[in-house]
C-alpha atoms as a PDB file:
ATOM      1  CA  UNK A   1       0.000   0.000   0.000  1.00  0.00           C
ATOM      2  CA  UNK A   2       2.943   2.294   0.871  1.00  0.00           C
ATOM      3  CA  UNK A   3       4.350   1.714  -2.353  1.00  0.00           C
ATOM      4  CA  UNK A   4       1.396   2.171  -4.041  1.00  0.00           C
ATOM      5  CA  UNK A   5       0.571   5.435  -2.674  1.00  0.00           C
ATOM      6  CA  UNK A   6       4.669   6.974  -3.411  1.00  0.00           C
ATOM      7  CA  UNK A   7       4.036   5.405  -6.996  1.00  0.00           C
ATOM      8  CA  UNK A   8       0.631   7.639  -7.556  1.00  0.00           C
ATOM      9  CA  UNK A   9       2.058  10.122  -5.650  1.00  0.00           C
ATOM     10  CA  UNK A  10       4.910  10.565  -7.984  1.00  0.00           C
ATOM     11  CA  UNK A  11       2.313  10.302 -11.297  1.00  0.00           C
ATOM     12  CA  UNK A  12       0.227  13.271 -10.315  1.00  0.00           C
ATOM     13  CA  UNK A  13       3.430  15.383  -9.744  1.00  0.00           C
ATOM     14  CA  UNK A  14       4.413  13.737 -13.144  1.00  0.00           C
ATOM     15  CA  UNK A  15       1.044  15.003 -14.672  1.00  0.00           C
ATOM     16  CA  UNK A  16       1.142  18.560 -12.809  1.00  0.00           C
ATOM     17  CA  UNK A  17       3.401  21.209 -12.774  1.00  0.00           C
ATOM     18  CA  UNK A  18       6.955  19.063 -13.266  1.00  0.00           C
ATOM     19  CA  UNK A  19       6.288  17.535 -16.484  1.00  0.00           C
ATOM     20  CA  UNK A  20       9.702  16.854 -18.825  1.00  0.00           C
ATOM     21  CA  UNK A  21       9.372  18.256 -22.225  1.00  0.00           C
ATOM     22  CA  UNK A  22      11.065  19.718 -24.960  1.00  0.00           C
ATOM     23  CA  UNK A  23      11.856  22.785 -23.750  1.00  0.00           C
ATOM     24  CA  UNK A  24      14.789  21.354 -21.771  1.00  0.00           C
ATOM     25  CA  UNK A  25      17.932  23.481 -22.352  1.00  0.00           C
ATOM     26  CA  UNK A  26      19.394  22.875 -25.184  1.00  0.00           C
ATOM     27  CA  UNK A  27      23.247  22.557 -26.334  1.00  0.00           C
ATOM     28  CA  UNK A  28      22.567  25.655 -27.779  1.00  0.00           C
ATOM     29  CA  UNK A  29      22.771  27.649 -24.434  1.00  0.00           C
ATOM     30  CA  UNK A  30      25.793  26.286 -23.561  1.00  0.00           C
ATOM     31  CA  UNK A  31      29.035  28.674 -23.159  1.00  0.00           C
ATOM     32  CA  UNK A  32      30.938  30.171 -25.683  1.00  0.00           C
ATOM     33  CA  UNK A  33      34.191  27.144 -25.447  1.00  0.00           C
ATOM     34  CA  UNK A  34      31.441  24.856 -26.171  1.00  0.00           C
ATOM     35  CA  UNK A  35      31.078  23.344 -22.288  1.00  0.00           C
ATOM     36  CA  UNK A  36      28.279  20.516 -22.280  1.00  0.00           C
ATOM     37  CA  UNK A  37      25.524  21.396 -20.130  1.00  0.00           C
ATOM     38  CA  UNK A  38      25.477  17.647 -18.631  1.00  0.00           C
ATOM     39  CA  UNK A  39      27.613  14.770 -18.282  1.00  0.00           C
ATOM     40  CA  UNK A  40      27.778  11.037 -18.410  1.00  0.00           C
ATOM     41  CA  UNK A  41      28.278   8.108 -15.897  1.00  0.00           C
ATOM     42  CA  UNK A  42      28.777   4.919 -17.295  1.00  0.00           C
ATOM     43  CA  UNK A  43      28.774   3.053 -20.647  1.00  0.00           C
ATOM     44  CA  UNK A  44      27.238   6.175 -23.269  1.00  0.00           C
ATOM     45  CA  UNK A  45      26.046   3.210 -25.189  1.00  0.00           C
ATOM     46  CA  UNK A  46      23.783   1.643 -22.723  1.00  0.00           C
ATOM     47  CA  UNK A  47      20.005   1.135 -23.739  1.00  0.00           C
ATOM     48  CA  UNK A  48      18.632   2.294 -20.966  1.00  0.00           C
ATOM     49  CA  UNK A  49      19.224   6.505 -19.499  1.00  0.00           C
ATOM     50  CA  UNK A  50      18.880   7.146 -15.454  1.00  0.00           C
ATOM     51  CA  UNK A  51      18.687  11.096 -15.441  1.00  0.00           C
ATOM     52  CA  UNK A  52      19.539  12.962 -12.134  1.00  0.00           C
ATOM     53  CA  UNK A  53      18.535  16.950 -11.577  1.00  0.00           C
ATOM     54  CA  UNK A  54      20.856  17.933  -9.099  1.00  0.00           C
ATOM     55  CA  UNK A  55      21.993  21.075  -6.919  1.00  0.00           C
ATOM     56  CA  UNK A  56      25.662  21.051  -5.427  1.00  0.00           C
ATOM     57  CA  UNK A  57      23.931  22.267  -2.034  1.00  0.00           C
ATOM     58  CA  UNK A  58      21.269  20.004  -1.779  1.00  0.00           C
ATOM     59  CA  UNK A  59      21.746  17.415   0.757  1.00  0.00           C
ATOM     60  CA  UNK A  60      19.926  15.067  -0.459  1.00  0.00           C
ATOM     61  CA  UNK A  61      21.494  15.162  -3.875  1.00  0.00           C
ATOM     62  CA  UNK A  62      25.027  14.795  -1.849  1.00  0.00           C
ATOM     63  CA  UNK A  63      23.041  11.158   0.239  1.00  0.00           C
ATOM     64  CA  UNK A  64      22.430  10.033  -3.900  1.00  0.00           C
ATOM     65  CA  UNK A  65      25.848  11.199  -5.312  1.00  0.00           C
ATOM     66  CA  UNK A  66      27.884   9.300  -2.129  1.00  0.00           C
ATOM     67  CA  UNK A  67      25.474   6.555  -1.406  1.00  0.00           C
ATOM     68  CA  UNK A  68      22.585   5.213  -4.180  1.00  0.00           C
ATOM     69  CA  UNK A  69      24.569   6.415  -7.577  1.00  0.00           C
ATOM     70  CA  UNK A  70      27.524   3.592  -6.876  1.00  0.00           C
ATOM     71  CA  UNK A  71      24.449   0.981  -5.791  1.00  0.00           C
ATOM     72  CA  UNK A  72      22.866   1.934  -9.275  1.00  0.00           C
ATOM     73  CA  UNK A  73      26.677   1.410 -11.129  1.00  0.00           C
ATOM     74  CA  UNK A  74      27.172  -2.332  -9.646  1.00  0.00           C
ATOM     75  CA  UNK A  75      23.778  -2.985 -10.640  1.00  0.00           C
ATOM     76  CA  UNK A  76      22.819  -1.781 -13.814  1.00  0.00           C
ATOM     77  CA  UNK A  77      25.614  -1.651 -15.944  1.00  0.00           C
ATOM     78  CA  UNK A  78      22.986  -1.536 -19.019  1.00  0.00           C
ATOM     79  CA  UNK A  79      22.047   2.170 -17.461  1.00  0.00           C
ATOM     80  CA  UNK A  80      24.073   5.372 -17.933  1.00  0.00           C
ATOM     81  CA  UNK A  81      23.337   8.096 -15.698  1.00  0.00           C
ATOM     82  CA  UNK A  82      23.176  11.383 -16.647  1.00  0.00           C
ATOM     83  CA  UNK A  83      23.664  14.411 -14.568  1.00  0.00           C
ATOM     84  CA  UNK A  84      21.611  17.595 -15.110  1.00  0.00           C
ATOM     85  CA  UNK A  85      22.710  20.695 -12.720  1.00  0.00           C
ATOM     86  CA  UNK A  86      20.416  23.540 -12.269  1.00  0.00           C
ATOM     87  CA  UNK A  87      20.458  26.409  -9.920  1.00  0.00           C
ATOM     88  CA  UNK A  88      18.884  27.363  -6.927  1.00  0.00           C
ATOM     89  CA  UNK A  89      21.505  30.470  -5.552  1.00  0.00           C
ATOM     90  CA  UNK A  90      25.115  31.865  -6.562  1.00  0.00           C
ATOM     91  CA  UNK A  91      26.689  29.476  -4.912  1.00  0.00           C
ATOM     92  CA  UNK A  92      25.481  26.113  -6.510  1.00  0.00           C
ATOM     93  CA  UNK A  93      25.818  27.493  -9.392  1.00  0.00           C
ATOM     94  CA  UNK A  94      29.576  28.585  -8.774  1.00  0.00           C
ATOM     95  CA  UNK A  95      30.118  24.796  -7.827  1.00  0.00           C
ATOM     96  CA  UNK A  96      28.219  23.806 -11.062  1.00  0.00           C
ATOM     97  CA  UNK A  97      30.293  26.017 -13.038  1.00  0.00           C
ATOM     98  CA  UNK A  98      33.346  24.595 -11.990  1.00  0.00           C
ATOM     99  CA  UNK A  99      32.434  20.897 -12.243  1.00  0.00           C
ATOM    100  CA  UNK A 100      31.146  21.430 -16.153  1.00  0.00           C
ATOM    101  CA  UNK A 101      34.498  22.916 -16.719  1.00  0.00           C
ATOM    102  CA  UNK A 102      36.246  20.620 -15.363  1.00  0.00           C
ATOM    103  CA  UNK A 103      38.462  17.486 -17.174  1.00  0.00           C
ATOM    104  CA  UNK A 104      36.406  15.131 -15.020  1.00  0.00           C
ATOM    105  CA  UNK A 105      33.048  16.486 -13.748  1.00  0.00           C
ATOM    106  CA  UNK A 106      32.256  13.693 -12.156  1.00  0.00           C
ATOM    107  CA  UNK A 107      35.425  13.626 -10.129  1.00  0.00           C
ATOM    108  CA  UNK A 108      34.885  16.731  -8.947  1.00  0.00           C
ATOM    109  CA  UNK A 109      30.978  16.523  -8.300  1.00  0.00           C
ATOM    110  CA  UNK A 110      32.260  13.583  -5.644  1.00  0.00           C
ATOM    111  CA  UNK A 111      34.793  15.522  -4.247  1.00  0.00           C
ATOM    112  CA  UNK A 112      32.691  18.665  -3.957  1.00  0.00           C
ATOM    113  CA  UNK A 113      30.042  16.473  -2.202  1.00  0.00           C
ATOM    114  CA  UNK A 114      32.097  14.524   0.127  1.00  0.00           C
ATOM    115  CA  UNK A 115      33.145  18.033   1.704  1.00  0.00           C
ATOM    116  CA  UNK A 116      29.695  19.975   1.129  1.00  0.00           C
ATOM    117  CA  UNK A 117      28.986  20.256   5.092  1.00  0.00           C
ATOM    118  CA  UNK A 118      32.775  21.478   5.461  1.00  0.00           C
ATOM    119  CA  UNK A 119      32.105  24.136   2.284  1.00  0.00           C
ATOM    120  CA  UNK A 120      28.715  25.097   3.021  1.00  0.00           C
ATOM    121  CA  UNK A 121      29.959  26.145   6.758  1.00  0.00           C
ATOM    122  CA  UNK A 122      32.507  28.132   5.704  1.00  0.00           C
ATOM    123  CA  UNK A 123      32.737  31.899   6.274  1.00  0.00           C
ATOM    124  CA  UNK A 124      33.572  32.367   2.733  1.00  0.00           C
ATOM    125  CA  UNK A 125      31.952  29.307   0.750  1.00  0.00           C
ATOM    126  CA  UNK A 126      33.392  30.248  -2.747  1.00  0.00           C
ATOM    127  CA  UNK A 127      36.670  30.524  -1.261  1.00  0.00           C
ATOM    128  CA  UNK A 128      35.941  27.326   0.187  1.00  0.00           C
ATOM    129  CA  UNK A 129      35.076  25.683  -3.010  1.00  0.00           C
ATOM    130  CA  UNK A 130      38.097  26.784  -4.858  1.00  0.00           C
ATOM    131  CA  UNK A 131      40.546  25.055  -2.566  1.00  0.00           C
ATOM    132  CA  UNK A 132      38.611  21.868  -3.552  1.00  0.00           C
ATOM    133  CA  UNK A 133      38.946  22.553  -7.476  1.00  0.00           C
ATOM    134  CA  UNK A 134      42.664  23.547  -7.089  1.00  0.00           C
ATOM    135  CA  UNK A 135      43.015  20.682  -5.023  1.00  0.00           C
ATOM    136  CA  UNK A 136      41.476  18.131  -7.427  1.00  0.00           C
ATOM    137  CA  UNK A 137      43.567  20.006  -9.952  1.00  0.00           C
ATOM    138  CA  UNK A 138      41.932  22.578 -11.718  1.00  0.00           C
ATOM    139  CA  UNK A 139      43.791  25.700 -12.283  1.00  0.00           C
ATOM    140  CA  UNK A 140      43.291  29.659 -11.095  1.00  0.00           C
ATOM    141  CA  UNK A 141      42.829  30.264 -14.837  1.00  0.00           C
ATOM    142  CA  UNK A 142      40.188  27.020 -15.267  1.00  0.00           C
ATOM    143  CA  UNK A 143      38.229  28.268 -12.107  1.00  0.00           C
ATOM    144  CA  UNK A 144      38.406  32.038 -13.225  1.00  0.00           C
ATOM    145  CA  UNK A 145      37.004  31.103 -16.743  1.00  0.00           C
ATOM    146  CA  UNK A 146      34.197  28.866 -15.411  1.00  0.00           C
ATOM    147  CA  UNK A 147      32.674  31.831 -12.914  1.00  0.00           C
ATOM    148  CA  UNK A 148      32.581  34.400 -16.085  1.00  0.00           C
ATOM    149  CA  UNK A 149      30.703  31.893 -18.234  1.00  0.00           C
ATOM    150  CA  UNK A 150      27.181  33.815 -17.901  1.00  0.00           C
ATOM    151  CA  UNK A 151      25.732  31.368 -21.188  1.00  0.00           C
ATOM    152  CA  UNK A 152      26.496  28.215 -18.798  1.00  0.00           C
ATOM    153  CA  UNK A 153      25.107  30.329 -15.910  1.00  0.00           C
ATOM    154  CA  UNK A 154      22.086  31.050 -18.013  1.00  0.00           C
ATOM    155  CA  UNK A 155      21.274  27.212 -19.041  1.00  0.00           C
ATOM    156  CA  UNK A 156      21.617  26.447 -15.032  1.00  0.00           C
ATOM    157  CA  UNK A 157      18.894  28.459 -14.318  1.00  0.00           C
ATOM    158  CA  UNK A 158      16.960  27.777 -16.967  1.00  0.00           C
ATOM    159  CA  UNK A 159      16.879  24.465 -16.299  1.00  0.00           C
ATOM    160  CA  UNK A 160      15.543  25.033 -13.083  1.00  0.00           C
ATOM    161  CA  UNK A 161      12.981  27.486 -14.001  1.00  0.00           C
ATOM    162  CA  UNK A 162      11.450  25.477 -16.914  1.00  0.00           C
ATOM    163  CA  UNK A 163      10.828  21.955 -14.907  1.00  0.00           C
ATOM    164  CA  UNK A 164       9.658  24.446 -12.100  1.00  0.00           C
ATOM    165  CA  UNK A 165      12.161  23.053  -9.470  1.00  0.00           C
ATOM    166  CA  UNK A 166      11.361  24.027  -5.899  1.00  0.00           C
ATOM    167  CA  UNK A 167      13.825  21.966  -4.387  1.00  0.00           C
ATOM    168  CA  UNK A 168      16.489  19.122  -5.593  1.00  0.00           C
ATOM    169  CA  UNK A 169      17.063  16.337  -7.007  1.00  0.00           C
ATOM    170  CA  UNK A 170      14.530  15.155  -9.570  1.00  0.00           C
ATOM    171  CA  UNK A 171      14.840  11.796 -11.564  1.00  0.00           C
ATOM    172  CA  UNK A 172      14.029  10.612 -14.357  1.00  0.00           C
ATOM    173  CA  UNK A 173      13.897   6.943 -16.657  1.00  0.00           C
ATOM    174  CA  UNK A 174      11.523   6.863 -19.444  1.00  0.00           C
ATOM    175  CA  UNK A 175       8.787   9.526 -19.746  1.00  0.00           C
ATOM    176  CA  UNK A 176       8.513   9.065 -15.643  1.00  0.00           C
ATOM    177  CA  UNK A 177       9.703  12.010 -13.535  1.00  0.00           C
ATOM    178  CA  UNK A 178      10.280  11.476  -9.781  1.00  0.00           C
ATOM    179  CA  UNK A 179      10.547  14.046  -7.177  1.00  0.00           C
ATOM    180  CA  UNK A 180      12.770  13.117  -4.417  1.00  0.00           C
ATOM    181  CA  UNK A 181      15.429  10.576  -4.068  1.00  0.00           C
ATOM    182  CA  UNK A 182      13.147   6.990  -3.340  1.00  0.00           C
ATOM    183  CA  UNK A 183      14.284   4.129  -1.214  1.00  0.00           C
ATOM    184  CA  UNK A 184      16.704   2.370  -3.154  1.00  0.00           C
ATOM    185  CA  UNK A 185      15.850  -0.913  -2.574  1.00  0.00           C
ATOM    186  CA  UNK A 186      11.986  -1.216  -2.501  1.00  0.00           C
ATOM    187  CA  UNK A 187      11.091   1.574  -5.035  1.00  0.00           C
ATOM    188  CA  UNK A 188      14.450   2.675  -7.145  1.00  0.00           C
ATOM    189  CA  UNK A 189      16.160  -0.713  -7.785  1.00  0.00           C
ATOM    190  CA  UNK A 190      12.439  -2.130  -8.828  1.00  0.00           C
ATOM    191  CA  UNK A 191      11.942   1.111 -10.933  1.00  0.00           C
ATOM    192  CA  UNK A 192      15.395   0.635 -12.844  1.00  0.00           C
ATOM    193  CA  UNK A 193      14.970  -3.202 -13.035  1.00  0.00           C
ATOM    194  CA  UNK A 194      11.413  -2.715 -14.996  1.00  0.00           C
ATOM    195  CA  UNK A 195      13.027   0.178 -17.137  1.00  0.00           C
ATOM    196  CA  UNK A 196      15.917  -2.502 -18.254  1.00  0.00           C
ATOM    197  CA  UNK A 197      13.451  -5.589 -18.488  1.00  0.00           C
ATOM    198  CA  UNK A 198      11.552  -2.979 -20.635  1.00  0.00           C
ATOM    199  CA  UNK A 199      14.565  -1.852 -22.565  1.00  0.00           C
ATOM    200  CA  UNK A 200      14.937  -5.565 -24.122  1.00  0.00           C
ATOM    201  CA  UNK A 201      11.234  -5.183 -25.775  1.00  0.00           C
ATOM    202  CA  UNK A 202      11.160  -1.644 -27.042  1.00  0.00           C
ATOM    203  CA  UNK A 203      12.251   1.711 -26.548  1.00  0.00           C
ATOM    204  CA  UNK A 204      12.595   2.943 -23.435  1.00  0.00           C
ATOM    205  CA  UNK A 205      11.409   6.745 -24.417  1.00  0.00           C
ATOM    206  CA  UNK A 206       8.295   5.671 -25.533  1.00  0.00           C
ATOM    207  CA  UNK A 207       7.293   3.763 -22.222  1.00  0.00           C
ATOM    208  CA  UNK A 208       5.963   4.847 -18.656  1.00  0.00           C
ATOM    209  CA  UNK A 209       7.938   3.071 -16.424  1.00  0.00           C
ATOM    210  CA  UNK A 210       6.269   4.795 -13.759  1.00  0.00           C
ATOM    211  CA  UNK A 211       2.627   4.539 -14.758  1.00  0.00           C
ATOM    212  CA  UNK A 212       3.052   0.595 -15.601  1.00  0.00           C
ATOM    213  CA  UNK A 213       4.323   0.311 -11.854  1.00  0.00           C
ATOM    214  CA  UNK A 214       1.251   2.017 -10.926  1.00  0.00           C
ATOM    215  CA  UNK A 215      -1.150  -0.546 -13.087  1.00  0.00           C
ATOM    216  CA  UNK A 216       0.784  -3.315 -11.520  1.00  0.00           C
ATOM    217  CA  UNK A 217       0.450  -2.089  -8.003  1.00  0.00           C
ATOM    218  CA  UNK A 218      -3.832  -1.650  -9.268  1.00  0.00           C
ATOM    219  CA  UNK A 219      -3.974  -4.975 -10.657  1.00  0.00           C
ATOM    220  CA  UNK A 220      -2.630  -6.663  -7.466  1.00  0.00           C
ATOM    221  CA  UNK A 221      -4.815  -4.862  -5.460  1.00  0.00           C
ATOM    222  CA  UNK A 222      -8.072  -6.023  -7.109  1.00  0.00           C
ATOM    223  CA  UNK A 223      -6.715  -9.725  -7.823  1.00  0.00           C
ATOM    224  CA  UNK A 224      -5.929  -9.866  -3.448  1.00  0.00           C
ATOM    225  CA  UNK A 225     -10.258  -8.801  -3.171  1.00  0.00           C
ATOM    226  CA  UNK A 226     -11.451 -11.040  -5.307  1.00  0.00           C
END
């Protein structure tokens, strides 16, 4: 029942104001030196996509990053994950900045989580975040050009403001949008293991993972009173 009730939970959110369409930012609102607006965990060729819709100073994104996103990598190897940042204030956007500039993004998105309660105290958190790019070895110059990038600045916060983010991190497999991270192992792990099951019949963009979950959950229901 508890499942059941997170499942339609997440639909009507799906169906409301949060809905994923084509007026994600494109590659054409990325920066001037041609910085991707996302990046890629895992095999690129995989046939099934996990996307994440992060913010560097969301804890919760920090609990997926550490904890759920290696769970997801020894599990699924047919599923890439694909980060989206978007912005909530200056200074998750500063971190974003620096991690799509970055040689390894998600390097630095680990190493910017790992310390986020040690960065987000600090008196000066920009400061603070700098230390962590030098040390992971950007340069003054990489971390100088990645603040002034206003186009990469722009497609953060347009992200943000066309999915109608209040708060971080939203998912998404299929045409299925989740708000919130789940419980891994009784409602993400079943979620990604119908998406791949799925994967091996059709294509995975034209199916509700999320809604066929939901018909599942119905079906059960009225087989157990009958």
């Amino acid at each position: 029942m508890v499942f059941r009730k997170f499942l339609i939970m997440s639909a009507l959110v799906l169906w409301g104001t949060l809905t994923y369409g084509a007026k994600e930012p494109s590659r054409a609102h990325r920066s001037t030196k041609a910085v991707e607006i996302e990046y890629t965990i895992g095999n690129p060729n995989a046939p099934v996509t996990f996307y994440e819709y992060g913010s560097l100073t969301c804890h919760v994104c920090s609990n997926f990053y550490k904890n759920v996103l290696p769970k997801i990598q020894k599990d699924f190897p047919e599923i890439k994950i694909i980060v989206r940042l978007m912005s909530f204030d200056k200074i998750d956007m500063a971190a974003a900045k620096m991690i799509l500039h970055s040689k390894d993004p998600h390097g630095l998105s680990l190493a910017f989580y790992k310390a986020q309660n040690q960065w987000m105290e600090a008196p000066d958190q920009l400061e603070a975040l700098k230390k962590i790019a030098l040390d992971f070895g950007m340069t003054e110059e990489e971390i100088n050009t990645s603040q002034q990038d206003k186009s990469l600045g722009h497609s953060l916060l347009s992200r943000r403001l066309i999915l109608k983010a209040k708060s971080a991190p939203l998912f998404r497999v299929g045409k299925s949008l989740l708000p919130g991270l789940p419980d891994y192992e009784k409602y993400l792990k079943p979620l990604l293991r119908q998406a791949v099951d799925y994967s091996k019949k059709g294509d995975i963009l034209e199916y509700d993972v999320l809604q066929e979950m939901v018909d599942a959950e119905k079906a059960k229901e009225e087989k157990a009173k009958s």
